[in-house]
C-alpha atoms as a PDB file:
ATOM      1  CA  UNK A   1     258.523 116.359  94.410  1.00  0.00           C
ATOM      2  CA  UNK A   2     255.818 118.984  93.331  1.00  0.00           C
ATOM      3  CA  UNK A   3     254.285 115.489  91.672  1.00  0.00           C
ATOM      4  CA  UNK A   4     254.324 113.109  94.253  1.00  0.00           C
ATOM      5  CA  UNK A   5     252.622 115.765  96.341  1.00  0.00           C
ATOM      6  CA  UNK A   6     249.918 116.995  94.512  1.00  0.00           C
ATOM      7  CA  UNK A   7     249.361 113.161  93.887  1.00  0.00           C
ATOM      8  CA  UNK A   8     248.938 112.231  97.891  1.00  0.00           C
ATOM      9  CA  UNK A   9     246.326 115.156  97.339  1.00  0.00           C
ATOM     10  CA  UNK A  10     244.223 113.622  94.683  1.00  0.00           C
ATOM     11  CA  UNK A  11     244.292 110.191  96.541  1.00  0.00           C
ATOM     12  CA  UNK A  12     243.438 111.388  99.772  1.00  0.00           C
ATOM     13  CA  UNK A  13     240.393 113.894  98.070  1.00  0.00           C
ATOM     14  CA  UNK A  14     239.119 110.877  96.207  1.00  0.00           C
ATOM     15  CA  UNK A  15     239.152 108.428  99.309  1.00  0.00           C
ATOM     16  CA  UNK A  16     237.178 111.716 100.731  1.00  0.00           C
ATOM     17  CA  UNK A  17     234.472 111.621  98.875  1.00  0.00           C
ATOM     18  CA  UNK A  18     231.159 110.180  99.601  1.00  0.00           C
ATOM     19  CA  UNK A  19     229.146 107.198  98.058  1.00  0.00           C
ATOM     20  CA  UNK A  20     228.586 108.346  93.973  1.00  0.00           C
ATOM     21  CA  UNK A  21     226.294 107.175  91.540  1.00  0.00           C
ATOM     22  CA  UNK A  22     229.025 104.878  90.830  1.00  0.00           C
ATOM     23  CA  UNK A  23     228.672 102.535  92.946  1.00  0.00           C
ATOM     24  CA  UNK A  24     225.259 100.101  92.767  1.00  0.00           C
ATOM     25  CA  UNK A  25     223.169  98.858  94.644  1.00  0.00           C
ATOM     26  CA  UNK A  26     220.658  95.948  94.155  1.00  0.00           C
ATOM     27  CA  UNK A  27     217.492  95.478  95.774  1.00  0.00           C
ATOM     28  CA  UNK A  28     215.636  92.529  96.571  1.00  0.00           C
ATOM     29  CA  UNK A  29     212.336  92.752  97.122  1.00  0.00           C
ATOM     30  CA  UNK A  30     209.952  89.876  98.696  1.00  0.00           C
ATOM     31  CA  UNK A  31     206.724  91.349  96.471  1.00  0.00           C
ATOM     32  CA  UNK A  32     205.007  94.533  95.124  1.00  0.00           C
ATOM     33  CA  UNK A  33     202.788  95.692  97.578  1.00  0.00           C
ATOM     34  CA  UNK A  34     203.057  98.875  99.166  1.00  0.00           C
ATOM     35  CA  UNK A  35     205.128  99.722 102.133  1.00  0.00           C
ATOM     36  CA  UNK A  36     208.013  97.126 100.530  1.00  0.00           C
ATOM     37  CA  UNK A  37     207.224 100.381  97.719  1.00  0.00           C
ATOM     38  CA  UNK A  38     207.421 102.915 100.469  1.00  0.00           C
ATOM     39  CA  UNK A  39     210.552 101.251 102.339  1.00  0.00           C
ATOM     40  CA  UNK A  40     212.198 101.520  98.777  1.00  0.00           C
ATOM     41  CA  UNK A  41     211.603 105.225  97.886  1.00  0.00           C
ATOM     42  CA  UNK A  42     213.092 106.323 101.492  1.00  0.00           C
ATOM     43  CA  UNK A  43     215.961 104.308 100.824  1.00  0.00           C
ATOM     44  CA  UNK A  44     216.656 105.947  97.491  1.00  0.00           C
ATOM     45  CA  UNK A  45     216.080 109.431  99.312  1.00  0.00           C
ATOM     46  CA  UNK A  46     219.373 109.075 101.084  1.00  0.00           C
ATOM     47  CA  UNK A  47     221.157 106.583  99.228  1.00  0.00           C
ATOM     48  CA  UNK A  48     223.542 108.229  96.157  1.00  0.00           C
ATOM     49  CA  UNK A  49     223.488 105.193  94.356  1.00  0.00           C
ATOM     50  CA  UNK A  50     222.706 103.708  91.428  1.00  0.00           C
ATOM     51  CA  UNK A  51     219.760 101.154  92.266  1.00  0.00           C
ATOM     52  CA  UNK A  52     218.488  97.944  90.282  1.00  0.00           C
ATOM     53  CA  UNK A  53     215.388  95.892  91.595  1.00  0.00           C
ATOM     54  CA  UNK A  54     214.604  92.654  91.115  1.00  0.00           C
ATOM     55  CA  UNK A  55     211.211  91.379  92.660  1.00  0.00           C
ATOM     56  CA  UNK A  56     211.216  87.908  93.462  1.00  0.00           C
ATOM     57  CA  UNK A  57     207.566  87.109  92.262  1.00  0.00           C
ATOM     58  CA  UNK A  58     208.812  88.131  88.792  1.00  0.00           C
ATOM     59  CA  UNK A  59     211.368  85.152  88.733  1.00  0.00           C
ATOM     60  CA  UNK A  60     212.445  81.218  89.354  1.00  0.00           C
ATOM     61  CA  UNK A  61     214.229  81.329  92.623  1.00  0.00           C
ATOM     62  CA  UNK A  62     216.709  79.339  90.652  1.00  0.00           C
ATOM     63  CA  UNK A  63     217.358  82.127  88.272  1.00  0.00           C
ATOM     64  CA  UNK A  64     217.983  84.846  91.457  1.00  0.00           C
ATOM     65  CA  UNK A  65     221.073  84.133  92.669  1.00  0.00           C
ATOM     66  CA  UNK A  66     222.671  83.851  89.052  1.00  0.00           C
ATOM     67  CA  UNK A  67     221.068  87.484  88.160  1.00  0.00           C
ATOM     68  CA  UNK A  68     222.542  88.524  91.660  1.00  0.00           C
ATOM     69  CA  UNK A  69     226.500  87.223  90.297  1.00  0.00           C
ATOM     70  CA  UNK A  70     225.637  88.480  87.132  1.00  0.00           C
ATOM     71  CA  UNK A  71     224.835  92.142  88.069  1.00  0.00           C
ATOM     72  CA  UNK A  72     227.756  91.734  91.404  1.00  0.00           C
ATOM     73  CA  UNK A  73     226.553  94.801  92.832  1.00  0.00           C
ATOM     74  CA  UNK A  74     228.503  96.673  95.431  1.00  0.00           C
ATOM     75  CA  UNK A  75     225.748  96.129  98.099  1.00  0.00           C
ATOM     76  CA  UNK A  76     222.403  94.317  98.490  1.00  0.00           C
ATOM     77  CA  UNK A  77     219.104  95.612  99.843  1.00  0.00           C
ATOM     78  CA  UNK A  78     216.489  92.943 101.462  1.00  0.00           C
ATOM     79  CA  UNK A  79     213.163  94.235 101.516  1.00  0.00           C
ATOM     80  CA  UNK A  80     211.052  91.418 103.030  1.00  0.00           C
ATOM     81  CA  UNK A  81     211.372  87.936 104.605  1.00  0.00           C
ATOM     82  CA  UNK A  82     211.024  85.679 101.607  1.00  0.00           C
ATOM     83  CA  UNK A  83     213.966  87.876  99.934  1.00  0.00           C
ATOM     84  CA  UNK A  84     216.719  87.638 103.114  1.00  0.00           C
ATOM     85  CA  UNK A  85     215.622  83.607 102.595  1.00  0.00           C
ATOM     86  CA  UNK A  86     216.910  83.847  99.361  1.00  0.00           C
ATOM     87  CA  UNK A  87     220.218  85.718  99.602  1.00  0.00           C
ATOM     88  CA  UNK A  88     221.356  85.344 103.093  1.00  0.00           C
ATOM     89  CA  UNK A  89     224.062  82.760 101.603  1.00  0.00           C
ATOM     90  CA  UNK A  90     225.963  85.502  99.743  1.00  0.00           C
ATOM     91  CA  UNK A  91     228.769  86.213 102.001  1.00  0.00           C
ATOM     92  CA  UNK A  92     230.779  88.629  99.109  1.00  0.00           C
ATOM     93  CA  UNK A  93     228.640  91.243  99.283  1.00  0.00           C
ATOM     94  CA  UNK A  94     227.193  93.503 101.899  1.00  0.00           C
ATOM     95  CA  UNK A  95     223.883  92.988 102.405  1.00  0.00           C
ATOM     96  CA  UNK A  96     221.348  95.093 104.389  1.00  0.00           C
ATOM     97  CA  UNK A  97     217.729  93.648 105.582  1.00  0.00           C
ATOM     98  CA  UNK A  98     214.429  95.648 106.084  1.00  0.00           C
ATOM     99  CA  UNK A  99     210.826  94.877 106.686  1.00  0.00           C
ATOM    100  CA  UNK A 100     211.599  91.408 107.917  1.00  0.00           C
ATOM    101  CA  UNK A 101     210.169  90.150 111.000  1.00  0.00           C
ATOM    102  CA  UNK A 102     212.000  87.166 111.818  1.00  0.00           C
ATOM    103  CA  UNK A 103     215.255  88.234 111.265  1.00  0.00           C
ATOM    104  CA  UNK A 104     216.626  86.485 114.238  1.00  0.00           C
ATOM    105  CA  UNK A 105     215.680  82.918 113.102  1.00  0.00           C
ATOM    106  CA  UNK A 106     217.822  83.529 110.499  1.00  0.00           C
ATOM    107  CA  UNK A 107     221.918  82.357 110.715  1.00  0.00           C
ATOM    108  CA  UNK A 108     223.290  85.517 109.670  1.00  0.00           C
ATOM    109  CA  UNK A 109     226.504  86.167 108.354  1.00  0.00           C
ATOM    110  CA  UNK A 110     228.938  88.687 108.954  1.00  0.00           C
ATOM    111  CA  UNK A 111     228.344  90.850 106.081  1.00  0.00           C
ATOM    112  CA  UNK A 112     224.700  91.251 107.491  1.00  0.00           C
ATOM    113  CA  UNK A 113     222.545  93.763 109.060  1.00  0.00           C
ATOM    114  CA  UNK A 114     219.686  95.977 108.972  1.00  0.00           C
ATOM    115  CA  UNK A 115     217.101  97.300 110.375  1.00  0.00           C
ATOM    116  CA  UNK A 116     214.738  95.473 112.601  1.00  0.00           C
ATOM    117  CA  UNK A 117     211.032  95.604 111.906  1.00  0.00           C
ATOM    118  CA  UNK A 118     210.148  96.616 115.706  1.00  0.00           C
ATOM    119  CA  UNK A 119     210.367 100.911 117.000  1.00  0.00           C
ATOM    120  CA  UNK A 120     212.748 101.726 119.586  1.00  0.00           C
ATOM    121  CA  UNK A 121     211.943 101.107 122.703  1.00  0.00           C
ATOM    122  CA  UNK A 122     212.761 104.347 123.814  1.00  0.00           C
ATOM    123  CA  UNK A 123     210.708 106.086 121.004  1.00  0.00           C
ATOM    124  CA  UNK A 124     208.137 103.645 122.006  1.00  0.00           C
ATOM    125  CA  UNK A 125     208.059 105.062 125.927  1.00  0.00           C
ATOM    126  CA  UNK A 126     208.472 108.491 125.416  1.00  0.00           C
ATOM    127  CA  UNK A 127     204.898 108.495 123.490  1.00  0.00           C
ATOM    128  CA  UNK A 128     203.445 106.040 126.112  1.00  0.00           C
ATOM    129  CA  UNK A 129     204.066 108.679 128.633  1.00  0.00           C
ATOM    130  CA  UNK A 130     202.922 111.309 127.217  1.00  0.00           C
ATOM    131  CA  UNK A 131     199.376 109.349 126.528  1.00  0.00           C
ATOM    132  CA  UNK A 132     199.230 107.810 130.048  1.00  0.00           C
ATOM    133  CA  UNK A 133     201.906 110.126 132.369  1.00  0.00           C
ATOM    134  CA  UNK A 134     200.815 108.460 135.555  1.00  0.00           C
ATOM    135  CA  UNK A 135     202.044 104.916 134.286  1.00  0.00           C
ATOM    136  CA  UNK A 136     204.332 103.240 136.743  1.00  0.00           C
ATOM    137  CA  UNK A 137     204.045  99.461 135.636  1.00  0.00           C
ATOM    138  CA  UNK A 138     203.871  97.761 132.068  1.00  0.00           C
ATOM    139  CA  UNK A 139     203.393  94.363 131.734  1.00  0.00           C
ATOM    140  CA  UNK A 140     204.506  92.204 128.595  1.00  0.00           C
ATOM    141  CA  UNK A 141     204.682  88.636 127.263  1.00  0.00           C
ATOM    142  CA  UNK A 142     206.789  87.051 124.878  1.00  0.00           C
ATOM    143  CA  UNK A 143     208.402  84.279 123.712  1.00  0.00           C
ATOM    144  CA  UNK A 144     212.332  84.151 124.222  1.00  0.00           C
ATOM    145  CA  UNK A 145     213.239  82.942 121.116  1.00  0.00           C
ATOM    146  CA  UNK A 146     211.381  85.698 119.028  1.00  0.00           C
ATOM    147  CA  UNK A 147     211.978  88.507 121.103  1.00  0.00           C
ATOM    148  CA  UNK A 148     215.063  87.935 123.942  1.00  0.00           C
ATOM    149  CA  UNK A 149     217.100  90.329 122.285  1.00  0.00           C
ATOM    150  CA  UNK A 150     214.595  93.204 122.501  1.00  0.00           C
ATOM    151  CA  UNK A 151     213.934  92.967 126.072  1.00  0.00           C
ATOM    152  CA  UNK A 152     217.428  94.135 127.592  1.00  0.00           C
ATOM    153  CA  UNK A 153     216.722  97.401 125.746  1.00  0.00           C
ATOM    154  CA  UNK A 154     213.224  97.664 126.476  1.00  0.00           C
ATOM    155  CA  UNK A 155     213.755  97.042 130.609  1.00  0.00           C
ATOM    156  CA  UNK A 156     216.380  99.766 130.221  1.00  0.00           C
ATOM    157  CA  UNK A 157     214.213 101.898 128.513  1.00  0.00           C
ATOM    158  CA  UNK A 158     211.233 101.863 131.021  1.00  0.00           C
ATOM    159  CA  UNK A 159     213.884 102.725 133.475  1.00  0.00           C
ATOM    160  CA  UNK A 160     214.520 105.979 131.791  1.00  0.00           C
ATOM    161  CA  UNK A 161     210.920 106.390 132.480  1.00  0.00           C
ATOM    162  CA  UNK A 162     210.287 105.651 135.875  1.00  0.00           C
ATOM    163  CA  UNK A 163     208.811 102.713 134.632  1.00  0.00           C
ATOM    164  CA  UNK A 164     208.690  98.889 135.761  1.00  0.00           C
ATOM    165  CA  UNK A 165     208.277  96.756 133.178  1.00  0.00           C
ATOM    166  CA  UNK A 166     207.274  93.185 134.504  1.00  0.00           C
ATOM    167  CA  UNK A 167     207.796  90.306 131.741  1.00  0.00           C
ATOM    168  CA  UNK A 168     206.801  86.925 131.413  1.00  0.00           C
ATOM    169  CA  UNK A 169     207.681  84.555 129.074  1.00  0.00           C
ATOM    170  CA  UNK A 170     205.817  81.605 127.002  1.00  0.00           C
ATOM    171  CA  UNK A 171     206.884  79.119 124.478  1.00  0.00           C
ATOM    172  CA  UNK A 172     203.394  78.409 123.131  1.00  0.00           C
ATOM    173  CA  UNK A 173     200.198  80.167 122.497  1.00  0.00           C
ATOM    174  CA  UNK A 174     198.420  78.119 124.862  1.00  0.00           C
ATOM    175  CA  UNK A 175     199.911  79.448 128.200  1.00  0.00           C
ATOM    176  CA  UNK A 176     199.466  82.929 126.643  1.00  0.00           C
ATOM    177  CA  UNK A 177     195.950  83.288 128.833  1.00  0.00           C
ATOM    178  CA  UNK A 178     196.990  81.773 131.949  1.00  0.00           C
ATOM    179  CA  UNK A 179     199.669  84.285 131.430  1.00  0.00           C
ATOM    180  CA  UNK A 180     197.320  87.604 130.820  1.00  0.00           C
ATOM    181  CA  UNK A 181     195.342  86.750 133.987  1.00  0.00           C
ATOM    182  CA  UNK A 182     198.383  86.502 136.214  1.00  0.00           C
ATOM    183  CA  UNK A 183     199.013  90.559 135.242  1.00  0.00           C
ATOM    184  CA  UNK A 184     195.998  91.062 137.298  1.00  0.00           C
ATOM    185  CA  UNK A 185     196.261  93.963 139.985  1.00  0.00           C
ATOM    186  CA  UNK A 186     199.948  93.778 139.014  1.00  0.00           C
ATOM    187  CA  UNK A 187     200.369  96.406 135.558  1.00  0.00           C
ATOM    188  CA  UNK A 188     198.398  99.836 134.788  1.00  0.00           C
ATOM    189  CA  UNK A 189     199.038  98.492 130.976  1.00  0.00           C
ATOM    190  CA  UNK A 190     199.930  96.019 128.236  1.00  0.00           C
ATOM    191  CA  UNK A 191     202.332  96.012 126.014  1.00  0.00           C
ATOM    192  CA  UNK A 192     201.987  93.905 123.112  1.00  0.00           C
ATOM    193  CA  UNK A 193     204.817  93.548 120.518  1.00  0.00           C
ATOM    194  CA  UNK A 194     205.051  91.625 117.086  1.00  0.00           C
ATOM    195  CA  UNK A 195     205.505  87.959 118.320  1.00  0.00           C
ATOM    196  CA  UNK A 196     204.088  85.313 117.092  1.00  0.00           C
ATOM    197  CA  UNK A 197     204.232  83.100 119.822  1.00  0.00           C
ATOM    198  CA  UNK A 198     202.188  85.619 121.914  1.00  0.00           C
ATOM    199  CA  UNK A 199     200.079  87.411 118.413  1.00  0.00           C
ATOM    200  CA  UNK A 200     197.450  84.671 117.549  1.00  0.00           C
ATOM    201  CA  UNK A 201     193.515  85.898 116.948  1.00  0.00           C
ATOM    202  CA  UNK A 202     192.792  83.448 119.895  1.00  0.00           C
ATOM    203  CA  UNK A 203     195.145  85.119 122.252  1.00  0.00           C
ATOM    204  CA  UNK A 204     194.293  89.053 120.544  1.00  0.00           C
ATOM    205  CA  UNK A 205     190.369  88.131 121.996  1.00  0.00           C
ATOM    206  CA  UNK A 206     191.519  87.312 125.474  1.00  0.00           C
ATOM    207  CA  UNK A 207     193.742  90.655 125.599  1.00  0.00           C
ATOM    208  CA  UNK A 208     190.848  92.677 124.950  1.00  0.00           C
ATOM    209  CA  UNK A 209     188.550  90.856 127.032  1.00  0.00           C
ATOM    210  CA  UNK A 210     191.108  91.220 130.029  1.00  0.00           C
ATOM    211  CA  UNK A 211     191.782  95.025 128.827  1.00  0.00           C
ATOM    212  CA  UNK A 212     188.345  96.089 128.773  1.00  0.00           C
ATOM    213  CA  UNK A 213     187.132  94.079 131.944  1.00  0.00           C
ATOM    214  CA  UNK A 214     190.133  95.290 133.992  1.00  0.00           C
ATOM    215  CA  UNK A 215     190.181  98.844 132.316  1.00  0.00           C
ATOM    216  CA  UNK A 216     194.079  98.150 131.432  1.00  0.00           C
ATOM    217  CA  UNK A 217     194.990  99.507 128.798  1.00  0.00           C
ATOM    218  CA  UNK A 218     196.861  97.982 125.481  1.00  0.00           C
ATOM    219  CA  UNK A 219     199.694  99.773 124.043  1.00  0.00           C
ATOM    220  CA  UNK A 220     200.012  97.608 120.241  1.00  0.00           C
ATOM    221  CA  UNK A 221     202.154  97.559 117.039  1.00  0.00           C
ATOM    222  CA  UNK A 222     199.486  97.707 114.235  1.00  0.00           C
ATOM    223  CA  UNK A 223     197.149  99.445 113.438  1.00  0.00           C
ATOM    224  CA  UNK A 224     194.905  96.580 113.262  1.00  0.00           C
ATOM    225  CA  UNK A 225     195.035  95.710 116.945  1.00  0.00           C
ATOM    226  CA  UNK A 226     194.038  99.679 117.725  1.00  0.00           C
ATOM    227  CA  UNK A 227     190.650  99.026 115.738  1.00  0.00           C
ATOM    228  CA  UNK A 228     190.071  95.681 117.718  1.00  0.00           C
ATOM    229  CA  UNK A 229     190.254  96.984 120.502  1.00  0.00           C
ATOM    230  CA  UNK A 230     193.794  98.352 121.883  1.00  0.00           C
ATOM    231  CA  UNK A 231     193.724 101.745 122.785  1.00  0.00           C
ATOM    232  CA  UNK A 232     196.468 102.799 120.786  1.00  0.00           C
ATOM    233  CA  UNK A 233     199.656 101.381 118.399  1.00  0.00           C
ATOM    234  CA  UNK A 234     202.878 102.662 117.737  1.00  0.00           C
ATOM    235  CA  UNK A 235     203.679 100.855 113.578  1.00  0.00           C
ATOM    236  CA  UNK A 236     206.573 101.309 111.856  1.00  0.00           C
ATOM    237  CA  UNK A 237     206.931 103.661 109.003  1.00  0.00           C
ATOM    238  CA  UNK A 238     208.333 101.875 105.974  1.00  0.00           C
ATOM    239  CA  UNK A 239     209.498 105.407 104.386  1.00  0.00           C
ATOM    240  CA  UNK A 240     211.389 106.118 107.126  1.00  0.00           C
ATOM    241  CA  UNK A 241     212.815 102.411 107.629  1.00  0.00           C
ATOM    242  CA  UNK A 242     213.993 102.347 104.140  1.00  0.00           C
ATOM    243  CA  UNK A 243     215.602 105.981 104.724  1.00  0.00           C
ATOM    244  CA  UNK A 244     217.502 104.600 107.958  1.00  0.00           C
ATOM    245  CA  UNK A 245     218.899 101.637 105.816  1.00  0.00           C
ATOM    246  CA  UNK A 246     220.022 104.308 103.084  1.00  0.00           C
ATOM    247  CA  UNK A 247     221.767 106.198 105.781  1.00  0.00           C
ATOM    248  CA  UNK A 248     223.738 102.459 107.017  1.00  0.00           C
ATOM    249  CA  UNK A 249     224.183 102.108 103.275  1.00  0.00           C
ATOM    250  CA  UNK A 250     226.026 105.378 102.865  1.00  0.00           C
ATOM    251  CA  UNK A 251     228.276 104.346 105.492  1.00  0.00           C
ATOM    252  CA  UNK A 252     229.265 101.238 104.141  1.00  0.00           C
ATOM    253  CA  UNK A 253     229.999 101.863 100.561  1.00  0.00           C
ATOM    254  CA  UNK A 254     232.094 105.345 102.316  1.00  0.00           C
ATOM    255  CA  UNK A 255     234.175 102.903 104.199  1.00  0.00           C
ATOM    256  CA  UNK A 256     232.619 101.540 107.054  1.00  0.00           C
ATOM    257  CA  UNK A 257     232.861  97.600 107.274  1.00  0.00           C
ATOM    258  CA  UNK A 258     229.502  96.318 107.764  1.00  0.00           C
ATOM    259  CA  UNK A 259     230.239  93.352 110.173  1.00  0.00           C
ATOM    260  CA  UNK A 260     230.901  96.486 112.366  1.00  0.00           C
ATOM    261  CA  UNK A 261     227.779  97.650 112.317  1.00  0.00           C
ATOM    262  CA  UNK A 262     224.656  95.303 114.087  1.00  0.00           C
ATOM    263  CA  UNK A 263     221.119  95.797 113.334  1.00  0.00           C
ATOM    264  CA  UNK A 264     219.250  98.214 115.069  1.00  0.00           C
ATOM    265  CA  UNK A 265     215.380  99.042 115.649  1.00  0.00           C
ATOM    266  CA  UNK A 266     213.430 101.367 113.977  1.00  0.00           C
ATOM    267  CA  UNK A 267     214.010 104.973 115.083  1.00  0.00           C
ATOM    268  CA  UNK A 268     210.156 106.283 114.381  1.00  0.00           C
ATOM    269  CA  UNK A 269     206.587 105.243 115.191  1.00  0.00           C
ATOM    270  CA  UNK A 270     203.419 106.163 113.793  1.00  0.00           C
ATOM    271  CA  UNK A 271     200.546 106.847 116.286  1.00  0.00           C
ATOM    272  CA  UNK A 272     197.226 105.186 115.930  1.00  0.00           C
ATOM    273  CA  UNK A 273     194.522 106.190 118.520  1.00  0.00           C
ATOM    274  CA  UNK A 274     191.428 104.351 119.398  1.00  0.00           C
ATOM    275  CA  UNK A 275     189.119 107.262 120.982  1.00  0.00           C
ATOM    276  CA  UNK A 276     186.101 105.194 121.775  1.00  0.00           C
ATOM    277  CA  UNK A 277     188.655 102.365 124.130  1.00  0.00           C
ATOM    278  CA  UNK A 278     189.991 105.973 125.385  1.00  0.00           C
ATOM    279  CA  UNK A 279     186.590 106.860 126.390  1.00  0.00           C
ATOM    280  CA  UNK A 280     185.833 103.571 128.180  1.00  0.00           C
ATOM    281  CA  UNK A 281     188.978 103.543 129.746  1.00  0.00           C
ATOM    282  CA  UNK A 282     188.982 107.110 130.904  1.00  0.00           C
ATOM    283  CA  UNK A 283     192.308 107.879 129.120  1.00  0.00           C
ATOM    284  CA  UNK A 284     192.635 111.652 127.730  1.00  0.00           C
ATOM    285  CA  UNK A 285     194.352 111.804 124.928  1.00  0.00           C
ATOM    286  CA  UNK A 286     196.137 114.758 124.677  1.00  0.00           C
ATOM    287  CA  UNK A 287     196.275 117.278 122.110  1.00  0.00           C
ATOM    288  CA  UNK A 288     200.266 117.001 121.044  1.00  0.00           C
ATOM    289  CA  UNK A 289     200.926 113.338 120.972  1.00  0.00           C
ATOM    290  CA  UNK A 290     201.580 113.092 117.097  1.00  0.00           C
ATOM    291  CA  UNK A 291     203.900 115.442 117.721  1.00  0.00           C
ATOM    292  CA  UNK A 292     206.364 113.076 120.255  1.00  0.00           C
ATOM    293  CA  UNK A 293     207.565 111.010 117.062  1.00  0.00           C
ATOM    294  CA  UNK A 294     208.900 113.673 115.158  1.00  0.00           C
END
């Protein structure tokens, strides 16, 4: 009796324990360039696995899915587009996605998720208030097939902050300006998020030129944008991405089933300010906005 009973024990302290170095991972990586390098190192920082990497610029994309049956890892991180293209058809394995874009023109399976390449929205407001506290109504553009699922969370989200947030959609990049112009005497700013419907250097020109000429200001998602002329952007940070997915990985190799589990946004921004569109805009920046993000 004394037997069976301390052998429940061991069972149930073993089924306990958290994801070891036994278990491996494998991580796919698009190409070497650095936040794909960044993403990586947060993901090790809270993932207690043993990790492999293949990079697919190093191989024949016939030879990747043959290393990937070879090695038969216990779960499979995506860094990149190009790399979710490649093993999105491996339906054995859990696989978790970050740094792509897209992700929702791909047909995902059930043993995928990840974490989407865009802040959360609410992360996103709460340091748009604190720049410009008198804000009361956001505009934003986008295309329905790139970006539908964000917008539920993101109308919510401006309600949290006594916000309206007035949207208008487009399906091509030439009713983007016709668009912009009909904001006119309607928003006190512009949102522009990562859609490539809406994100072309034609349509970038004609925000800025209806920004500065209507002292609206543009609230981007690269840092890029900021030094063309938005007044500020709120980027990802790839560290912290790749520590988010490490954090979904621990749960999954504990026990948790991944088709459970659906992707979610980033959970930090990194602040880029443009002082000299502050100054023409009359915007004051204040002193303890890199703080909000923490």
């Amino acid at each position: 009796m004394f037997r069976i009973f301390f052998g429940v024990l061991i069972i149930n302290f073993i089924l306990s324990l958290p994801a070891s170095a036994e278990e491996s991972i494998l991580a796919v990586q698009s190409v070497k360039i650095k936040p794909y390098e960044q993403a990586l190192d947060g993901f090790r920082s809270a993932c207690n696995s043993n990790i492999e990497r293949i990079i697919l610029t190093d191989l024949n994309n016939s030879d990747i899915l043959l290393r990937i049956n070879k090695i038969n890892p216990d779960l499979i991180l995506v860094i990149g587009s190009d790399a979710l293209s490649v093993v999105k058809s491996i339906e054995n394995i859990p696989i978790i996605f970050i740094l792509v874009l897209d992700y929702q023109h791909f047909i995902l399976n059930d043993n995928i998720s990840g974490i989407n390449m865009i802040v959360d929205p609410k992360c996103q407001f709460s340091i748009i208030k604190k720049v410009l506290p008198s804000l009361k109504n956001i505009g934003l553009i986008y295309d329905p097939a790139n970006l539908k699922y964000f917008i539920n969370s993101a109308v919510y989200a401006a309600k949290m902050f006594n916000v309206s947030l007035f949207t208008f959609e487009v399906r091509s990049p030439k009713n983007v300006s016709a668009m912009i112009q009909n904001m006119r005497n309607k928003i006190d700013a512009f949102w522009l998020l990562p859609d490539v419907t809406v994100v072309t250097p034609e349509t970038v020109e004609s925000f800025i030129l209806f920004s500065l000429e209507n002292k609206i200001p543009i609230i981007a998602f690269s840092r890029k944008y900021t030094e063309l002329g938005a007044l500020m952007s709120i980027n990802i940070d790839p560290y912290d991405i790749g520590k988010q997915a490490g954090e979904m990985a621990e749960a999954i190799l504990s026990g948790k089933y991944i088709k459970d589990i659906a992707p979610v946004n980033a959970r930090k921004g990194d602040i880029f300010i443009n002082d000299k569109i502050a100054e023409k805009l009359g915007v004051k920046i204040p002193n303890n906005i890199f703080q909000v993000v923490k």
